[in-house]
Protein backbone atom coordinates (compact mmCIF):
# COMPACT_ATOMS: atom_id res chain seq x y z
CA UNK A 1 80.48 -44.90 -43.10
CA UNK A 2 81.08 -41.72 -44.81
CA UNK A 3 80.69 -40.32 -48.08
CA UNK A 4 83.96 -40.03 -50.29
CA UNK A 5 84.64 -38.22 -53.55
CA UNK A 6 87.08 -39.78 -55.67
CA UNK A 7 89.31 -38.67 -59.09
CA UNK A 8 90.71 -41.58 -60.97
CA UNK A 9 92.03 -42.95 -63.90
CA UNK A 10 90.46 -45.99 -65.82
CA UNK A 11 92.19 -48.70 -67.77
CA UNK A 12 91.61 -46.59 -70.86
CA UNK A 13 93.22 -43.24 -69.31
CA UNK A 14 90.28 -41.53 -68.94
CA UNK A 15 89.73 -39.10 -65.84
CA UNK A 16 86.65 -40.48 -63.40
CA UNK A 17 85.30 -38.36 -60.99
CA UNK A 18 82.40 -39.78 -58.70
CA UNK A 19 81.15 -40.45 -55.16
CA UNK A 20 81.78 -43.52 -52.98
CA UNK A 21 80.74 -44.78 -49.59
CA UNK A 22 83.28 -46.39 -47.21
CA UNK A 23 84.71 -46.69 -43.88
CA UNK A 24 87.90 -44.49 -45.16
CA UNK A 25 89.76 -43.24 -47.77
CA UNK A 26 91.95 -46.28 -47.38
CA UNK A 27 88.70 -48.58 -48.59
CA UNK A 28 87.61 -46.07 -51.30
CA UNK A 29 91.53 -46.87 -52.57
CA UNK A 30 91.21 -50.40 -52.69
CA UNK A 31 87.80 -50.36 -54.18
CA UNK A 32 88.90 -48.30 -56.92
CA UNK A 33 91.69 -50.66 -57.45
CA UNK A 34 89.47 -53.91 -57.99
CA UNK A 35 87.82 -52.34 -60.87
CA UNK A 36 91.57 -51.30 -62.24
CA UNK A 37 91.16 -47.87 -61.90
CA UNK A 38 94.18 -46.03 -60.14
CA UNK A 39 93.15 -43.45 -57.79
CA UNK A 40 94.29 -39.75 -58.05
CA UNK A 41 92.60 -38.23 -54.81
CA UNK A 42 90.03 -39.66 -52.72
CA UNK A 43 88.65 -36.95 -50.28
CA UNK A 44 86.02 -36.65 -47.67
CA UNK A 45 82.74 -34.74 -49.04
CA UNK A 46 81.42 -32.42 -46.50
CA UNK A 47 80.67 -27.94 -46.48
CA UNK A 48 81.03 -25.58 -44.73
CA UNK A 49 79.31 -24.97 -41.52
CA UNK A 50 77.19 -22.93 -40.17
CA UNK A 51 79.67 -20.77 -38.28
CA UNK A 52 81.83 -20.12 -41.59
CA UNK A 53 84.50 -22.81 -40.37
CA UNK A 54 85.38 -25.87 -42.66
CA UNK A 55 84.58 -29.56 -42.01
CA UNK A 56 87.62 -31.84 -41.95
CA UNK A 57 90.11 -31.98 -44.81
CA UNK A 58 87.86 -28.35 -45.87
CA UNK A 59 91.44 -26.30 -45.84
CA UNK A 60 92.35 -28.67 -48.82
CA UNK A 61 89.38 -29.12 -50.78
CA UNK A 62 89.31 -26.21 -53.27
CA UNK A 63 88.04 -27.19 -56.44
CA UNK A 64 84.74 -28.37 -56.05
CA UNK A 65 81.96 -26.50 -57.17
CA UNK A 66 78.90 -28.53 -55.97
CA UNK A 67 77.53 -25.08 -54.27
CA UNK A 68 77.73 -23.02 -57.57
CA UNK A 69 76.14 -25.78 -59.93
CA UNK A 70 73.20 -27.17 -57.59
CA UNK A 71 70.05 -24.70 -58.23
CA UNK A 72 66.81 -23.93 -56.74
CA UNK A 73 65.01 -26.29 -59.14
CA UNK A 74 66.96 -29.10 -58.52
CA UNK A 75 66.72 -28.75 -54.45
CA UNK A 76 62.93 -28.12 -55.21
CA UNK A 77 63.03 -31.46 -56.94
CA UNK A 78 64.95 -33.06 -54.39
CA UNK A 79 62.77 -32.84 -51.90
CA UNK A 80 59.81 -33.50 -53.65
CA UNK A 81 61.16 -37.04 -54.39
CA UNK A 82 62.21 -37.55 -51.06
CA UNK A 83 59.14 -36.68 -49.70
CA UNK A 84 57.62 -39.03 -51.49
CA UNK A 85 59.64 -42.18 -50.58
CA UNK A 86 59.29 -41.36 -47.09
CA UNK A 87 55.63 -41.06 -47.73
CA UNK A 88 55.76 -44.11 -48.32
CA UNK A 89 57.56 -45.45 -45.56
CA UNK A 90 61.30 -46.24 -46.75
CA UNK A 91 63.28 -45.69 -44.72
CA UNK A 92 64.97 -42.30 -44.71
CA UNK A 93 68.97 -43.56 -45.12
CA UNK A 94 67.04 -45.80 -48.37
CA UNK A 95 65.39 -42.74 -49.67
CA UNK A 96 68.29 -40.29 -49.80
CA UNK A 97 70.02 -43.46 -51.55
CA UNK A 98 67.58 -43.64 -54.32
CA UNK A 99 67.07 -39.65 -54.83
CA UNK A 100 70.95 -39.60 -55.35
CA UNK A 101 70.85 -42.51 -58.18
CA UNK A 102 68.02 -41.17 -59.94
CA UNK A 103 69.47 -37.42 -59.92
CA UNK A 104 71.31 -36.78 -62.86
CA UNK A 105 73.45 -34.16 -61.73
CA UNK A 106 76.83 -34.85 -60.00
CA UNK A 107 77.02 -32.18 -57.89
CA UNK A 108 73.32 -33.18 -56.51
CA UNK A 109 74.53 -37.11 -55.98
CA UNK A 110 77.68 -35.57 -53.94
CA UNK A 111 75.35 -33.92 -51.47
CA UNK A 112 73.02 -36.26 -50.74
CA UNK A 113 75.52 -38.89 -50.97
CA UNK A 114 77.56 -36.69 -47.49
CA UNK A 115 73.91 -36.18 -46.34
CA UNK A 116 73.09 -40.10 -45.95
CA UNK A 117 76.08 -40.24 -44.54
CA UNK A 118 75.84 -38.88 -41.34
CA UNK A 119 72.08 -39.59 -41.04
CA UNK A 120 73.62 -43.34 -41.15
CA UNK A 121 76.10 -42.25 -38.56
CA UNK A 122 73.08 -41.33 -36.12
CA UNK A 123 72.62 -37.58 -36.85
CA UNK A 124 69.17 -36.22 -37.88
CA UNK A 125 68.04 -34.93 -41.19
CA UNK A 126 68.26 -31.53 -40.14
CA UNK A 127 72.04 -32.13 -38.79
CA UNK A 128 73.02 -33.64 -42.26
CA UNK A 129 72.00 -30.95 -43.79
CA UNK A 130 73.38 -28.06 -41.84
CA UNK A 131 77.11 -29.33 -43.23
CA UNK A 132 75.58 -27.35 -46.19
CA UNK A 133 74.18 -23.73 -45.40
CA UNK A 134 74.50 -23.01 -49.08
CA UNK A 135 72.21 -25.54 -50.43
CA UNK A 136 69.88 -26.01 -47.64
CA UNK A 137 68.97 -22.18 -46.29
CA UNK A 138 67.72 -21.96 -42.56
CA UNK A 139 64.45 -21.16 -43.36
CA UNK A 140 64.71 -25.75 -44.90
CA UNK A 141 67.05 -26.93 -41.87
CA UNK A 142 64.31 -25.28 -39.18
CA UNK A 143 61.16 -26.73 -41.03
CA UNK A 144 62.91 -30.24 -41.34
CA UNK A 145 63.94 -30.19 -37.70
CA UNK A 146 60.13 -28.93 -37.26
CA UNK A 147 58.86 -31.79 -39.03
CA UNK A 148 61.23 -34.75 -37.42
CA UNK A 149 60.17 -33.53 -33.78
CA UNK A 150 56.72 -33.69 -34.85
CA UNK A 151 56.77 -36.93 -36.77
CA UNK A 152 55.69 -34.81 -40.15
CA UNK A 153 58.85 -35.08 -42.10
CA UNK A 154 56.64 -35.97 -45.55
CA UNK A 155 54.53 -33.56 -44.96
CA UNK A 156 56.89 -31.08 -43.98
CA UNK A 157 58.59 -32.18 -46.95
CA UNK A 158 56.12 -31.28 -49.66
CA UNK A 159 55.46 -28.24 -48.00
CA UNK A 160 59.15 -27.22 -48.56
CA UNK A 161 59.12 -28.82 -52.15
CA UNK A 162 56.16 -26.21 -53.15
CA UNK A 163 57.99 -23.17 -51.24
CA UNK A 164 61.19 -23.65 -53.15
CA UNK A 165 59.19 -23.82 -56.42
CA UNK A 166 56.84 -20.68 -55.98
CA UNK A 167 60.23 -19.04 -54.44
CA UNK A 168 62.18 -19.68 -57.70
CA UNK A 169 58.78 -18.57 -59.54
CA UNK A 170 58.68 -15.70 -58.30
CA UNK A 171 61.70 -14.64 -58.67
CA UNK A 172 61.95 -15.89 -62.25
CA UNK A 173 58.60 -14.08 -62.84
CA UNK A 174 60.27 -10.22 -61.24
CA UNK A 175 63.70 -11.23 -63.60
CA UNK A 176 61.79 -12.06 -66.58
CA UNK A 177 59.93 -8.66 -66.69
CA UNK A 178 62.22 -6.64 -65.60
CA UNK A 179 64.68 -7.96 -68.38
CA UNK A 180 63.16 -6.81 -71.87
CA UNK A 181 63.01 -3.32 -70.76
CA UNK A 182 66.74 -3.02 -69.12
CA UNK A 183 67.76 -5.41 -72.93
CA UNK A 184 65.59 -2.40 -74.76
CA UNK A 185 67.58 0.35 -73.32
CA UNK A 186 70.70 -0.66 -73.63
CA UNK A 187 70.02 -1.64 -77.42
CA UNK A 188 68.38 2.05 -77.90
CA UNK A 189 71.43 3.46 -76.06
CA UNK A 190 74.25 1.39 -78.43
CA UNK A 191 72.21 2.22 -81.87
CA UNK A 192 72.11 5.77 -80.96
CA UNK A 193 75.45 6.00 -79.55
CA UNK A 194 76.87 4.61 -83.34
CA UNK A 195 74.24 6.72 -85.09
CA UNK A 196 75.97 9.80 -83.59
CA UNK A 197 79.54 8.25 -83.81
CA UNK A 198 80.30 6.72 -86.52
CA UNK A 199 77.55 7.59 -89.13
CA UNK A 200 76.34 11.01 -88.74
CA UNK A 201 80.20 12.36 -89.32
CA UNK A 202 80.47 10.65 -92.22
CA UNK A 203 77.53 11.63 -93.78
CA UNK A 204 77.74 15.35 -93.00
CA UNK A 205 81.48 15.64 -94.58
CA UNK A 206 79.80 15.88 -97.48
CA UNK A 207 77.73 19.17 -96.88
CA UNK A 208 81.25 20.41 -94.60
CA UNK A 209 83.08 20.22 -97.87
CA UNK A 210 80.61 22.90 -99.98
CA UNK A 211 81.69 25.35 -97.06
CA UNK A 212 78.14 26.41 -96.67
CA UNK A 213 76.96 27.27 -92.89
CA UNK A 214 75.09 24.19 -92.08
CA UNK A 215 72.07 24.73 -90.13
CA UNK A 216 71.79 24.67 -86.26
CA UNK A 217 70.24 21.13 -85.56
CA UNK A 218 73.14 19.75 -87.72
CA UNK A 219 75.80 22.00 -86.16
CA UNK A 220 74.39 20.77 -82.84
CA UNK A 221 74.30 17.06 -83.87
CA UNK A 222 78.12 17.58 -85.11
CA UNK A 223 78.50 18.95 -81.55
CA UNK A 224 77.27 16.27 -79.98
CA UNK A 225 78.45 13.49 -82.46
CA UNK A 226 82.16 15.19 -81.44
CA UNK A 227 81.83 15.11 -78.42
CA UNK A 228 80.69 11.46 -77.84
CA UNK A 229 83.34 10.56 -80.14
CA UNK A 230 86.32 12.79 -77.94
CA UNK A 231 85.14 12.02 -74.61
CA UNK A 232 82.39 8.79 -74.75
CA UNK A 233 85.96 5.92 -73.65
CA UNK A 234 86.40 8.39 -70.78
CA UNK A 235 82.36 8.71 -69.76
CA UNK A 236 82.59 4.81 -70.29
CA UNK A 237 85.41 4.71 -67.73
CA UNK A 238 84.26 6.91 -65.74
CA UNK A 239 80.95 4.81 -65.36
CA UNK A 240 82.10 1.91 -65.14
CA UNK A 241 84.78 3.20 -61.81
CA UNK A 242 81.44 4.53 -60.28
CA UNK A 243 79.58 0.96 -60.98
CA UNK A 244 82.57 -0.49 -59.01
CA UNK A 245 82.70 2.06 -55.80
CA UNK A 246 79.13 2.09 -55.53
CA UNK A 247 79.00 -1.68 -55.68
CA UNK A 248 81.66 -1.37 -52.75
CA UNK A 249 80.22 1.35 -50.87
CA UNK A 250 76.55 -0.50 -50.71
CA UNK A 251 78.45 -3.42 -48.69
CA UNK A 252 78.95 -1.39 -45.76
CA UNK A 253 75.47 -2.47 -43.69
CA UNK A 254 75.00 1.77 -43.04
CA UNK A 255 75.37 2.52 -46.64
CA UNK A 256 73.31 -0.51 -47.75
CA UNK A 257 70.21 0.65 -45.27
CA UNK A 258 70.35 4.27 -47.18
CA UNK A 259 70.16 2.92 -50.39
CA UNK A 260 67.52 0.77 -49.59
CA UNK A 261 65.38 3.53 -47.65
CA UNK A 262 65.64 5.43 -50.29
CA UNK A 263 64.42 2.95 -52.70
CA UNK A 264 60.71 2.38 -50.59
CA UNK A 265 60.41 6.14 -50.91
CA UNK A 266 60.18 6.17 -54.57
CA UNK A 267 57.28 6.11 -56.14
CA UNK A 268 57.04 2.92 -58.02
CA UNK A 269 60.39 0.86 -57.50
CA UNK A 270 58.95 0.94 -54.13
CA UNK A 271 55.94 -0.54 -54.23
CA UNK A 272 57.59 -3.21 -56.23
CA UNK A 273 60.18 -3.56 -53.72
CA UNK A 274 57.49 -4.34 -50.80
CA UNK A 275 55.62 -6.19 -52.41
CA UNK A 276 57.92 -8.34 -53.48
CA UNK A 277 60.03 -8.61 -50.45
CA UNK A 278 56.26 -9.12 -48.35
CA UNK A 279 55.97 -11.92 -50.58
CA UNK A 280 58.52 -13.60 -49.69
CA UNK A 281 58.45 -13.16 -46.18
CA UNK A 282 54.52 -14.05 -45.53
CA UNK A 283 55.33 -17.14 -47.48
CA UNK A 284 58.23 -18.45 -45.72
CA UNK A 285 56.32 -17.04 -42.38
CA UNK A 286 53.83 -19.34 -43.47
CA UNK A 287 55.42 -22.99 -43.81
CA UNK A 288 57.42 -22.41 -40.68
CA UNK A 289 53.92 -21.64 -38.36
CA UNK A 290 52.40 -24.65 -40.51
CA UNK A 291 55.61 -26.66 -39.70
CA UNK A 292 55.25 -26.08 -35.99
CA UNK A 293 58.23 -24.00 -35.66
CA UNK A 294 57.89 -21.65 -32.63
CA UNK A 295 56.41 -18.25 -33.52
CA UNK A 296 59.54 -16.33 -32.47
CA UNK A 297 61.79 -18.60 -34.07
CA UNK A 298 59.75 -18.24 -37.95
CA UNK A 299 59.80 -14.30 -37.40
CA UNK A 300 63.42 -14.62 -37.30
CA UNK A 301 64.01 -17.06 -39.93
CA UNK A 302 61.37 -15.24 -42.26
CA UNK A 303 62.54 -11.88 -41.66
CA UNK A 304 65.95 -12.93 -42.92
CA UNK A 305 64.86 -13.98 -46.40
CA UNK A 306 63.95 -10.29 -46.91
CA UNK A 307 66.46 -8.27 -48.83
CA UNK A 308 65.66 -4.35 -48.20
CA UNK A 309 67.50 -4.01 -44.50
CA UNK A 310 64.71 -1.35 -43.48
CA UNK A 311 61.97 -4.34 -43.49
CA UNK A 312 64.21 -6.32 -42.22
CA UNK A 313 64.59 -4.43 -39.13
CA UNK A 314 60.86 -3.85 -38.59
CA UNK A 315 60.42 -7.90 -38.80
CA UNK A 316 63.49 -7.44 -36.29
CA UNK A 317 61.70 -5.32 -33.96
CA UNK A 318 58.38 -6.88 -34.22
CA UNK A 319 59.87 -9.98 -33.03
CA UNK A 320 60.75 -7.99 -30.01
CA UNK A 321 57.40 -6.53 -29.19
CA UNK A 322 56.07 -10.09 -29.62
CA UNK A 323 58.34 -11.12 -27.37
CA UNK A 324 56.89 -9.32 -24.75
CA UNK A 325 53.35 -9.84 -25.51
CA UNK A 326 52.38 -7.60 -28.13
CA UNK A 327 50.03 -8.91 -32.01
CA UNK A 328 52.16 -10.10 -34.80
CA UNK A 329 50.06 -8.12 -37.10
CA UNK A 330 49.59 -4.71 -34.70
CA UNK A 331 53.69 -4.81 -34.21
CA UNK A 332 54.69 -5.44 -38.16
CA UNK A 333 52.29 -2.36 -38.76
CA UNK A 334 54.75 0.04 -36.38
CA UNK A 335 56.65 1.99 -39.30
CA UNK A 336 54.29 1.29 -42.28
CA UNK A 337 56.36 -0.43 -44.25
CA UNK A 338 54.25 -3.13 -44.51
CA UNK A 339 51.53 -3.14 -46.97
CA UNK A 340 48.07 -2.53 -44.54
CA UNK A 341 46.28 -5.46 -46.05
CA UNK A 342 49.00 -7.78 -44.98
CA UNK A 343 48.66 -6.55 -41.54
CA UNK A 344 44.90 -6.96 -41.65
CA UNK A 345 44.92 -10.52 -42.62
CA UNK A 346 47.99 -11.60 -40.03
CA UNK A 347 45.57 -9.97 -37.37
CA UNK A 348 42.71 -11.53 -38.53
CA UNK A 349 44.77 -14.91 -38.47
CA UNK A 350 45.98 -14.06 -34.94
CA UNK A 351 42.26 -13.85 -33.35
CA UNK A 352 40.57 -16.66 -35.27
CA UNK A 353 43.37 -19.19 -34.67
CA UNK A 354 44.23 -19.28 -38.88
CA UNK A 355 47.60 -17.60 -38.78
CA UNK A 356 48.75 -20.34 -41.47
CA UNK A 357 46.02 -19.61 -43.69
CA UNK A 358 45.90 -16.17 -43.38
CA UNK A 359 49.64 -15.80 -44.30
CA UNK A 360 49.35 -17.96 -47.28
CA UNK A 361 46.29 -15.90 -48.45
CA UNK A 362 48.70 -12.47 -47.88
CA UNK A 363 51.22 -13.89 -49.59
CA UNK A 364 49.35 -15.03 -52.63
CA UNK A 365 47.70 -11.69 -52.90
CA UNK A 366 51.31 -10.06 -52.88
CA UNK A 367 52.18 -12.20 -55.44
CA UNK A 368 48.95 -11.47 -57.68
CA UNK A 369 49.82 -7.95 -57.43
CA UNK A 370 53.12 -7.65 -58.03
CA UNK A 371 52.46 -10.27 -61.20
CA UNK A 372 50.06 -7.23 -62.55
CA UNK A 373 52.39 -4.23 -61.46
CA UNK A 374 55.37 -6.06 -63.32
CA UNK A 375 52.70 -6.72 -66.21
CA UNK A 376 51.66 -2.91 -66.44
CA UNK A 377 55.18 -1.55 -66.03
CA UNK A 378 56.31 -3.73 -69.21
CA UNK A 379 53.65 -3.45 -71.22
CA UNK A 380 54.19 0.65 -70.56
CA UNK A 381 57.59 0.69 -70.63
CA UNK A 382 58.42 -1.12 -73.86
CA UNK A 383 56.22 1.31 -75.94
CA UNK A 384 57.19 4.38 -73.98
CA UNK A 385 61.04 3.09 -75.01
CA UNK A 386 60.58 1.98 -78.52
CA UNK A 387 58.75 6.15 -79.15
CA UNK A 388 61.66 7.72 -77.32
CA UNK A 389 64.41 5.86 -80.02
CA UNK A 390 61.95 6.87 -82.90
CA UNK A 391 61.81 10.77 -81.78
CA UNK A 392 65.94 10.14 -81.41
CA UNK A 393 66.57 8.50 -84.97
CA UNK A 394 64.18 10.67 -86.29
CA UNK A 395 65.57 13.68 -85.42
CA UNK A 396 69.09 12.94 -86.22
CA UNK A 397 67.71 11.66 -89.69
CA UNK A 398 66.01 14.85 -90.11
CA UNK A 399 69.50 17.24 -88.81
CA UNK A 400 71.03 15.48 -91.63
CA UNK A 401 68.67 16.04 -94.20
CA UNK A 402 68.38 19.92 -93.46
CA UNK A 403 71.24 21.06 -95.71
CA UNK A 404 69.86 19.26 -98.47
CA UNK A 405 66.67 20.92 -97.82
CA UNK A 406 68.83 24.68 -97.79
CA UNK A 407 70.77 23.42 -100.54
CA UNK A 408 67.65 22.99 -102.81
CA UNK A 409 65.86 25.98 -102.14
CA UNK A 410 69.11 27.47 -102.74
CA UNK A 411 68.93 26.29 -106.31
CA UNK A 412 65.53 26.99 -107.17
């Protein structure tokens, strides 16, 4: 029996869209048909796999858009519910049933609904879910498989349920701060910008037209009001073409690894960079050793969740030196990059047999300091911004007002 998603038309007209279980397309047809609907398309729900090729009937299924709508929330939700039932020992086919009726979100019913599916067709959990790589990331099909071998799966389970959440936290926490500054400038930038085009020339006709020299800081603010207002659509352009090759240019692996060298070497976007990206990789390090998942095996799934390619390649390499015998913590501390208090607690984890513990303790003091950096930075950069657009306005208020200034001494 496999999962089937169907586009009809009721007795009233309306469109239907909605998921189905039968034997084939041929049943989901005829059931459509007793409840005098007429079916439009009826095809087989299913992703993409793991090695980029498409399931069967993939090459015609184009318009769905399960992948974009489903969110980390809602997988985070997911599992918590099905963790639960199977807690409580219904059976897994039963509980992937009853988290797709109570979730209220199609796209969510249409993976579960190919998920139970194959698990019902004698697959594991961990199987079903690998048809889709875009909802359920390695780092969830490893721990699942993890927790089936080792009769965990609810456990396992909640473990994922909490990693998805402080995941999605996290990066809702590093978003949210860094968004009022980025909104600030680019509101100081546009109110300037008009200032100098459209207002300033208008204003200082009026002294242009007494054919008096006007003094320097107006003459200069003319200059530069002209010259946004001649060449600012061309700068726009022109920045917007560089936007697009860079964006291009960054895609290329070699390119990419420059960029993000370069970004650890700055003063403070690197530090935020590390510790965010150490973050994220002691935590997921830390519910696949917890899960059982074989050391070598977690380095590499962990070390892929990290963005910045230079980390990624010292996880890379660690995993190597590991491999032959080396510390996890004394090979992740070859290079630095690193912070040295992360490496201190894996190695203390290593000798006293608490690696789990030890990792979840790193990453919640990555998190707890990159929570304060993000805090400082904001609450520094929004005053620091909000000055910088006074002294602006202030002076081009004042290079206006300068030839009334001349123009009354003048008359006294």
């Amino acid at each position: 029996m496999a999962a089937y998603e169907y586009t009809a038309l009721d007795a009233g007209g309306r469109e239907q869209r909605g998921v189905l279980e039968g034997d084939s397309p041929r049943q989901i047809r005829q059931l459509l048909r007793e409840k005098q609907w007429l079916p439009l398309q009826v095809l087989p729900v299913s992703g993409d796999r793991r090695d980029g090729s498409t399931t069967e009937s993939g090459a015609r299924r184009v318009a769905f858009s399960w992948r974009a709508s489903i969110k980390a929330a809602d997988v985070a939700l997911l599992t918590r519910q099905l963790a639960t039932l199977v807690r409580a020992a219904v059976p897994l086919e039963e509980s992937l049933r009853a988290v797709a009726e109570q979730s209220e979100r199609p796209a969510v019913q249409k993976v579960l609904a190919a998920v139970r599916s194959r698990v019902i067709e004698g697959h594991t959990l961990a199987h079903a879910l690998g048809e889709f790589p875009k909802v359920f990331p390695e780092i969830y099909r490893a721990t699942v498989a993890a927790g089936e071998q080792s009769g965990r799966l609810d456990t396992v389970l909640e473990r994922l349920a909490d990693y998805t959440e402080n995941r999605d936290q996290l990066r809702q926490r590093v978003l949210g701060a860094m968004l009022y500054p980025i909104v600030l400038t680019v509101m100081c930038i546009v109110i300037i910008a008009g200032l100098l085009t459209y207002v300033v020339p208008k204003v200082v006709e009026v002294f242009e037209s007494g054919r008096n020299t006007l003094p320097w800081m107006t003459r200069a603010l003319l200059a530069a009001s002209d010259f946004l207002a001649t060449f600012g659509p061309w700068i726009l352009a022109a920045l917007a073409v560089a936007a697009v090759g860079f964006a291009r240019w960054v895609r290329d692996p070699a390119a990419r690894r420059k960029v993000d060298a370069l970004l650890l070497r700055l003063p403070l976007v690197g530090r935020l960079v590390r510790g965010f990206n150490t973050a994220r990789f002691t935590r997921t390090f830390s519910i696949l050793t917890g899960s059982a998942v074989p050391v070598l095996e977690a380095l590499r799934i962990a070390g892929a969740v990290i963005g910045n390619l230079p980390m990624r390649d010292a996880v890379e390499r660690a995993a190597e030196r590991v491999r032959e015998g080396a510390p996890i913590g004394r090979s992740l501390a070859v290079g630095a990059l690193f912070p040295p208090m992360t490496v201190h607690l894996i190695s203390s984890g290593e000798s006293s047999g608490k690696l789990e513990e030890m990792l979840e303790r790193a990453a919640s003091n990555q998190e707890r300091e990159l929570d304060g950096l993000l805090t400082a930075l904001v609450g520094l950069l929004g005053p620091m911004l909000i000055v910088a657009m006074g002294v602006f306005v202030t002076a081009i208020v004042f290079a206006m007002l300068m030839p009334i200034f001349e123009m009354n001494t003048l008359v006294r």
